[in-house]
N, C-alpha and C. Protein backbone atom coordinates (compact mmCIF):
# COMPACT_ATOMS: atom_id res chain seq x y z
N UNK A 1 -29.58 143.65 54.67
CA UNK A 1 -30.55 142.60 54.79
C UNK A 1 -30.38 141.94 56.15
N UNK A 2 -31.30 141.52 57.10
CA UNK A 2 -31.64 141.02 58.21
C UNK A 2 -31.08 139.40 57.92
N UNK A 3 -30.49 138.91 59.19
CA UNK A 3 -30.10 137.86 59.09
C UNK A 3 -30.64 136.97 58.77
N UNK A 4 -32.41 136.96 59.22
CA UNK A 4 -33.16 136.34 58.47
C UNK A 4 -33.21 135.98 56.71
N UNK A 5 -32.92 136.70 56.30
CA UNK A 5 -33.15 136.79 54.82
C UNK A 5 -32.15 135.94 54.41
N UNK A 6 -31.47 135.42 55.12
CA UNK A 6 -30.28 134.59 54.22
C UNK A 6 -31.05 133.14 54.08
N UNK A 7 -32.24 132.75 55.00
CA UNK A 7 -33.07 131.77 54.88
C UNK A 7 -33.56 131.56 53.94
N UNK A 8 -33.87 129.88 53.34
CA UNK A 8 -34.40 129.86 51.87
C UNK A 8 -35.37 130.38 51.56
N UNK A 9 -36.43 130.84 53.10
CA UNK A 9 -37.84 131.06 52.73
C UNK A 9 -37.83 132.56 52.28
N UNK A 10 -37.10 133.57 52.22
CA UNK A 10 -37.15 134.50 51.99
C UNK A 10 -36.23 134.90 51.27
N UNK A 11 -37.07 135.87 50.25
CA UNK A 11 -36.44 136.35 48.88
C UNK A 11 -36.58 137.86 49.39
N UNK A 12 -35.13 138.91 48.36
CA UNK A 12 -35.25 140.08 48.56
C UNK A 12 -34.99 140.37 47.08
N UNK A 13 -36.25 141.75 46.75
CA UNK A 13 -36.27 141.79 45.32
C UNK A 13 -35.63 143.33 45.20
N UNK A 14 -35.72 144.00 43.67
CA UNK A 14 -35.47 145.30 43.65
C UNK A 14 -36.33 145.38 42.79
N UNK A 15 -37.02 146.74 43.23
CA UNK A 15 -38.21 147.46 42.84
C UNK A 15 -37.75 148.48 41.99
N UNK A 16 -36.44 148.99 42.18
CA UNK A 16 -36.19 150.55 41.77
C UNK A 16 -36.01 150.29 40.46
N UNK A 17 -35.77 151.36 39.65
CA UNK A 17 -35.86 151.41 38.14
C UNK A 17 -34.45 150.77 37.63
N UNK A 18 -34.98 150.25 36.25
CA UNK A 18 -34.15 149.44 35.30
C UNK A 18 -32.68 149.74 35.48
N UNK A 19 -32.07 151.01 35.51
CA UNK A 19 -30.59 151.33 35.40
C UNK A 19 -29.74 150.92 36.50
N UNK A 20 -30.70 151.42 37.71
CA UNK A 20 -30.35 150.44 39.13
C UNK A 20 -29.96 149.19 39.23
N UNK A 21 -31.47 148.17 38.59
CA UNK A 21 -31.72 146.97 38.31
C UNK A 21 -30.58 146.26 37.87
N UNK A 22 -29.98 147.10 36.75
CA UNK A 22 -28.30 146.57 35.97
C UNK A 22 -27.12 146.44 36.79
N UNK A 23 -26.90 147.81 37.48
CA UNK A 23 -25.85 147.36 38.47
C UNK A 23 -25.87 146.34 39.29
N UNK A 24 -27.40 145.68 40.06
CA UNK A 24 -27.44 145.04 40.87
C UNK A 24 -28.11 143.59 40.35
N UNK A 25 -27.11 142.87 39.59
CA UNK A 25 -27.77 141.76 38.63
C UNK A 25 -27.93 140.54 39.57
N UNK A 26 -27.51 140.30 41.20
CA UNK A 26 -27.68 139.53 41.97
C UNK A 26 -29.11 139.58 42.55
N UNK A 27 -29.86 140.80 42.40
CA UNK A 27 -31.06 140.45 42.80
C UNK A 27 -32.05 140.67 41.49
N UNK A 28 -33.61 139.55 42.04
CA UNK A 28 -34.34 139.88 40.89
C UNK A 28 -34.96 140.64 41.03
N UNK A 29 -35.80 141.80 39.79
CA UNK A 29 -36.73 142.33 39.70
C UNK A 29 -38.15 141.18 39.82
N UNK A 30 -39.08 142.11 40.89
CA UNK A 30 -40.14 141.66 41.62
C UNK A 30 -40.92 141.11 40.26
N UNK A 31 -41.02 141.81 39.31
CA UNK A 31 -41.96 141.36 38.14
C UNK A 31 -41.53 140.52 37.62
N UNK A 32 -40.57 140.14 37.78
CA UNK A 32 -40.21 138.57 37.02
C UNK A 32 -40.45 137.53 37.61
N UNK A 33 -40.81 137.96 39.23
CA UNK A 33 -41.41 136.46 39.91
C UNK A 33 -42.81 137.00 40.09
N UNK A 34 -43.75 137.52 40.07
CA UNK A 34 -44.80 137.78 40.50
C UNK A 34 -45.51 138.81 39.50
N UNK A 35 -46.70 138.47 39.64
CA UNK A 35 -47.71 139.46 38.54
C UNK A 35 -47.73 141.08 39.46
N UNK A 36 -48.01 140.60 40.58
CA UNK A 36 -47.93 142.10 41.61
C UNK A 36 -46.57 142.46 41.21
N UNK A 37 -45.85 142.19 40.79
CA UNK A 37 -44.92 143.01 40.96
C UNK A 37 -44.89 144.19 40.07
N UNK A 38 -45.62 143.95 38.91
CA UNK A 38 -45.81 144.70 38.29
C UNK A 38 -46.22 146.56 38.54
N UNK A 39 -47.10 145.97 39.43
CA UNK A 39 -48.22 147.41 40.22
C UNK A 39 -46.86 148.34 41.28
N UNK A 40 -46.20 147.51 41.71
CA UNK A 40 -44.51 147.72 42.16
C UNK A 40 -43.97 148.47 41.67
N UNK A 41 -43.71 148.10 40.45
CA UNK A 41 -42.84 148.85 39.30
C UNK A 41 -42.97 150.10 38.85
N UNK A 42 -44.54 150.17 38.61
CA UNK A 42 -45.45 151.81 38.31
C UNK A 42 -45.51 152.23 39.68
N UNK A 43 -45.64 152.15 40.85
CA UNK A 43 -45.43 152.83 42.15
C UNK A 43 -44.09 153.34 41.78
N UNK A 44 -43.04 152.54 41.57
CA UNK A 44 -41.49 152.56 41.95
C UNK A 44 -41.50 154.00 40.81
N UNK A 45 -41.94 153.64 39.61
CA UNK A 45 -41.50 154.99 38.43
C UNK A 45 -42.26 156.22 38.80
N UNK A 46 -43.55 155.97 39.65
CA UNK A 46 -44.03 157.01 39.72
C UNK A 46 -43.20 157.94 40.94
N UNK A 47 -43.15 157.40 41.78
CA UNK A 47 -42.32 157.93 42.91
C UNK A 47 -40.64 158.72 41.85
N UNK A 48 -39.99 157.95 41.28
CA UNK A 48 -39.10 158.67 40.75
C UNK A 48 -39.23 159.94 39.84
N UNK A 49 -40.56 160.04 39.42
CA UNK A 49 -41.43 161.67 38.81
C UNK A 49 -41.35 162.15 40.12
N UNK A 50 -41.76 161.80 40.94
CA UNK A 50 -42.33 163.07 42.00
C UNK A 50 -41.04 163.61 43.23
N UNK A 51 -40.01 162.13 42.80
CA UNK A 51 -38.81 162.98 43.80
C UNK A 51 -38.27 163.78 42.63
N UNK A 52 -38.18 163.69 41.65
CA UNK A 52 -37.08 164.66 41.09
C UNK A 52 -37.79 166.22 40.90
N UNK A 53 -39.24 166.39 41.30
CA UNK A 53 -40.07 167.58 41.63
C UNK A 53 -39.16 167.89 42.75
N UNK A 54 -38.92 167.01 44.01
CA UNK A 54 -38.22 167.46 45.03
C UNK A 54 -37.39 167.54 45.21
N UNK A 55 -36.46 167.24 44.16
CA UNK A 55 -35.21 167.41 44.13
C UNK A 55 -34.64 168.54 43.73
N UNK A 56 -35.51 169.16 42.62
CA UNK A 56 -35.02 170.25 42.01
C UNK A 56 -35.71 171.56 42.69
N UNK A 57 -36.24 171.61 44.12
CA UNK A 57 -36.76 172.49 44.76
C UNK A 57 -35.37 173.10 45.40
N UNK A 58 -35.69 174.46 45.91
CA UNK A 58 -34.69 175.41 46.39
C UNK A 58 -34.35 175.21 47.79
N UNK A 59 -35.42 174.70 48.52
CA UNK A 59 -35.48 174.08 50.15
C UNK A 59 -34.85 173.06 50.22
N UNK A 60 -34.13 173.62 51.57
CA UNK A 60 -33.02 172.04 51.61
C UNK A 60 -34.48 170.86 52.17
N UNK A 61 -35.39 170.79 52.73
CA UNK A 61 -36.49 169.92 53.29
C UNK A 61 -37.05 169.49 52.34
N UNK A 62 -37.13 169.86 51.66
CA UNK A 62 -37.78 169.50 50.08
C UNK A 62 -36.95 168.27 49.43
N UNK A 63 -35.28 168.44 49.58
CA UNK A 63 -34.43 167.73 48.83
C UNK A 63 -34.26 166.88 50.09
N UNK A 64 -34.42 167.06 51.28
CA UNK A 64 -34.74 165.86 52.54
C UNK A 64 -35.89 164.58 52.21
N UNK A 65 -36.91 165.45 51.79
CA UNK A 65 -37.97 164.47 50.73
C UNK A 65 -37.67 164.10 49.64
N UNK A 66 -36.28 164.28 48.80
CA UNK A 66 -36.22 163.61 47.76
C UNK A 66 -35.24 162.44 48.47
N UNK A 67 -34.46 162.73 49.11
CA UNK A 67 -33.84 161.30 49.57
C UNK A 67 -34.24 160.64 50.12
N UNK A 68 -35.50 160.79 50.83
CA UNK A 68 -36.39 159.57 51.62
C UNK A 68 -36.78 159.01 50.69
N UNK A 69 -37.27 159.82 49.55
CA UNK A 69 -38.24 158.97 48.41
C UNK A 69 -37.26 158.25 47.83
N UNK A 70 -36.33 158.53 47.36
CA UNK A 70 -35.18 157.63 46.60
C UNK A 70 -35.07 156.47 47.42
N UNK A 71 -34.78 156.44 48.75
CA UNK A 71 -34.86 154.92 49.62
C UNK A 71 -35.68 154.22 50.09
N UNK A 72 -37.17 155.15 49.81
CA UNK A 72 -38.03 154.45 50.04
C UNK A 72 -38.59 152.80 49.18
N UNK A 73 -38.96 152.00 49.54
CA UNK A 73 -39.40 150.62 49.81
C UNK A 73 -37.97 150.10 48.41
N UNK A 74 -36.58 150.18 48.98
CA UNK A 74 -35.53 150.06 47.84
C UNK A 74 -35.48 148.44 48.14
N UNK A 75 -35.40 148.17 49.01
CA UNK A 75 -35.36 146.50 49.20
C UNK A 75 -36.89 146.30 50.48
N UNK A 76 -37.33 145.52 49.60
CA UNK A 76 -38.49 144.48 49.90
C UNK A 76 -37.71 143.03 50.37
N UNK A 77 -38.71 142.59 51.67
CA UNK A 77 -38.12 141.32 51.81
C UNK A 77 -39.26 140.72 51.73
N UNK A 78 -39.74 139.47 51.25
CA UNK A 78 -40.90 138.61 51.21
C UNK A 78 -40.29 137.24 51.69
N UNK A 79 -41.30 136.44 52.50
CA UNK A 79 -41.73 135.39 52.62
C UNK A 79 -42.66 134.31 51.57
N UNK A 80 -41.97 132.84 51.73
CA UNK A 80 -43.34 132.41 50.60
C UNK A 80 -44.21 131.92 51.98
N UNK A 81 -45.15 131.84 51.60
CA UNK A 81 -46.59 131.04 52.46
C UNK A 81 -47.21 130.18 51.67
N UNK A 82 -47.53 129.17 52.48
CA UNK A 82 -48.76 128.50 51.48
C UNK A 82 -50.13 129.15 52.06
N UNK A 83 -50.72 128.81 50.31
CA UNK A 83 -51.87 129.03 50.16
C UNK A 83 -53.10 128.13 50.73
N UNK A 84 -53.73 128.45 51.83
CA UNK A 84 -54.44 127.07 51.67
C UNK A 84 -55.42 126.79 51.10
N UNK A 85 -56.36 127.25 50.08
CA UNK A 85 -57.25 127.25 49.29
C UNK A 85 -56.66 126.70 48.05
N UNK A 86 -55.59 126.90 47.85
CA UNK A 86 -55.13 126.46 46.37
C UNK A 86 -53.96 125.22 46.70
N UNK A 87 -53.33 125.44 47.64
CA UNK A 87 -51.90 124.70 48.22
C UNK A 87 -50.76 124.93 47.40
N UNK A 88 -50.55 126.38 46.92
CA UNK A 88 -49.53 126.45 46.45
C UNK A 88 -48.66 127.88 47.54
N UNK A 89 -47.79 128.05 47.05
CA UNK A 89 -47.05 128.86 47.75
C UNK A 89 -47.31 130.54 46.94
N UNK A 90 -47.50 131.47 48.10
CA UNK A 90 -47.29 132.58 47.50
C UNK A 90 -46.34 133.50 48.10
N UNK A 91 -46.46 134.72 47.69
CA UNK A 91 -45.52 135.74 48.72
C UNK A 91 -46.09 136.93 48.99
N UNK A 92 -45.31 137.02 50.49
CA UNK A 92 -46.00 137.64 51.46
C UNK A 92 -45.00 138.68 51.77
N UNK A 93 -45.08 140.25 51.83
CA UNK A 93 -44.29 141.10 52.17
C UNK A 93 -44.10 140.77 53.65
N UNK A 94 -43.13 140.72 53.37
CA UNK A 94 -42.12 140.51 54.99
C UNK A 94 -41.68 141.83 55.46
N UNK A 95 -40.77 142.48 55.15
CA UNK A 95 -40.07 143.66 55.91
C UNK A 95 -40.05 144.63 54.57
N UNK A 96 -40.00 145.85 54.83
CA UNK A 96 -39.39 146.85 53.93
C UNK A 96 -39.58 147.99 54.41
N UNK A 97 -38.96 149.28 53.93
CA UNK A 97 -38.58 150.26 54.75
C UNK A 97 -39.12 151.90 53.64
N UNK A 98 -40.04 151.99 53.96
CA UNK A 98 -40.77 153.15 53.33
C UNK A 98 -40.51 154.73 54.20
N UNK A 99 -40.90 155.57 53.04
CA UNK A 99 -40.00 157.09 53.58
C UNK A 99 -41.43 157.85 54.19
N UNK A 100 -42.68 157.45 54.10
CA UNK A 100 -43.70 158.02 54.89
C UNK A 100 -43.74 159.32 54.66
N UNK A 101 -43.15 159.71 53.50
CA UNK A 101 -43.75 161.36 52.71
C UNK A 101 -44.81 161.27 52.44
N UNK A 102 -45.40 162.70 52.55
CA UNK A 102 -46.93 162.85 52.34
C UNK A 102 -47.25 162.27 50.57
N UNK A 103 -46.64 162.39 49.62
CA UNK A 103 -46.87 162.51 48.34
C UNK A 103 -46.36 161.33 48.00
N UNK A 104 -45.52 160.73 48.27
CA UNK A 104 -45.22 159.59 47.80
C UNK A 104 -46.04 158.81 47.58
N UNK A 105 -46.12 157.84 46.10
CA UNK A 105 -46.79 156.96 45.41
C UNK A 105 -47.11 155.99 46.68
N UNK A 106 -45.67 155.44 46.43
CA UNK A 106 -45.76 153.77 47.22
C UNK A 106 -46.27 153.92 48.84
C-alpha cells in the first residue's frame, strides 16, 4: 500500500474471495461498505472460474495468465469525495492494479 493510504481519507478493501477474506480479517470486504461492491465481488468470482481454465492449461503462458488474473485488482484503494448534489461522502477508486488479460472479467 502507497504511503498515501495510511491517510484517513483512504480506505483499502479486499475484493478476492471469502477464504482469502478470512486470513486477512484487517481489511474489509468492499460489500460491506458499499452497494457497488457487490458487482466487485461477481467480477472477483468470475475471474476465479476463468483463471483456473488457465491454470490447468499445458502452456506455461497460459499459467502466466493465471497469475496475473489471481493479482489482478487484489487491493483496491479508494478515496471518499463529497457528493455535491447530495453532500454526502462517497467513494472513489483511487489506485488499483489490474492484469490487462484479454478474458478477464474485471
Amino acid at each position: 500500500m502507497s504511503a498515501l493510504a495510511s491517510d484517513s481519507n483512504f480506505i483499502a478493501f479486499n475484493i478476492s474471495s471469502k477464504d482469502k477474506f478470512q486470513q486477512n480479517q484487517n481489511l474489509l470486504s468492499l460489500s460491506e461498505v458499499s452497494p457497488i461492491g457487490k458487482i466487485w465481488d461477481k467480477h472477483r468470482a468470475n475471474t476465479d472460474k476463468v483463471l483456473q481454465y488457465y491454470a490447468k492449461a499445458d502452456e506455461h503462458y497460459f499459467q502466466q495468465y493465471a497469475w496475473r488474473m489471481k493479482m489482478c485488482s487484489e487491493l483496491l484503494e479508494f478515496q471518499l469525495v463529497p457528493n455535491e448534489s447530495e453532500g454526502i461522502l462517497k467513494l472513489k477508486l483511487l489506485d488499483a492494479r489490474f492484469c490487462r488479460v484479454r478474458h478477464c472479467p474485471i
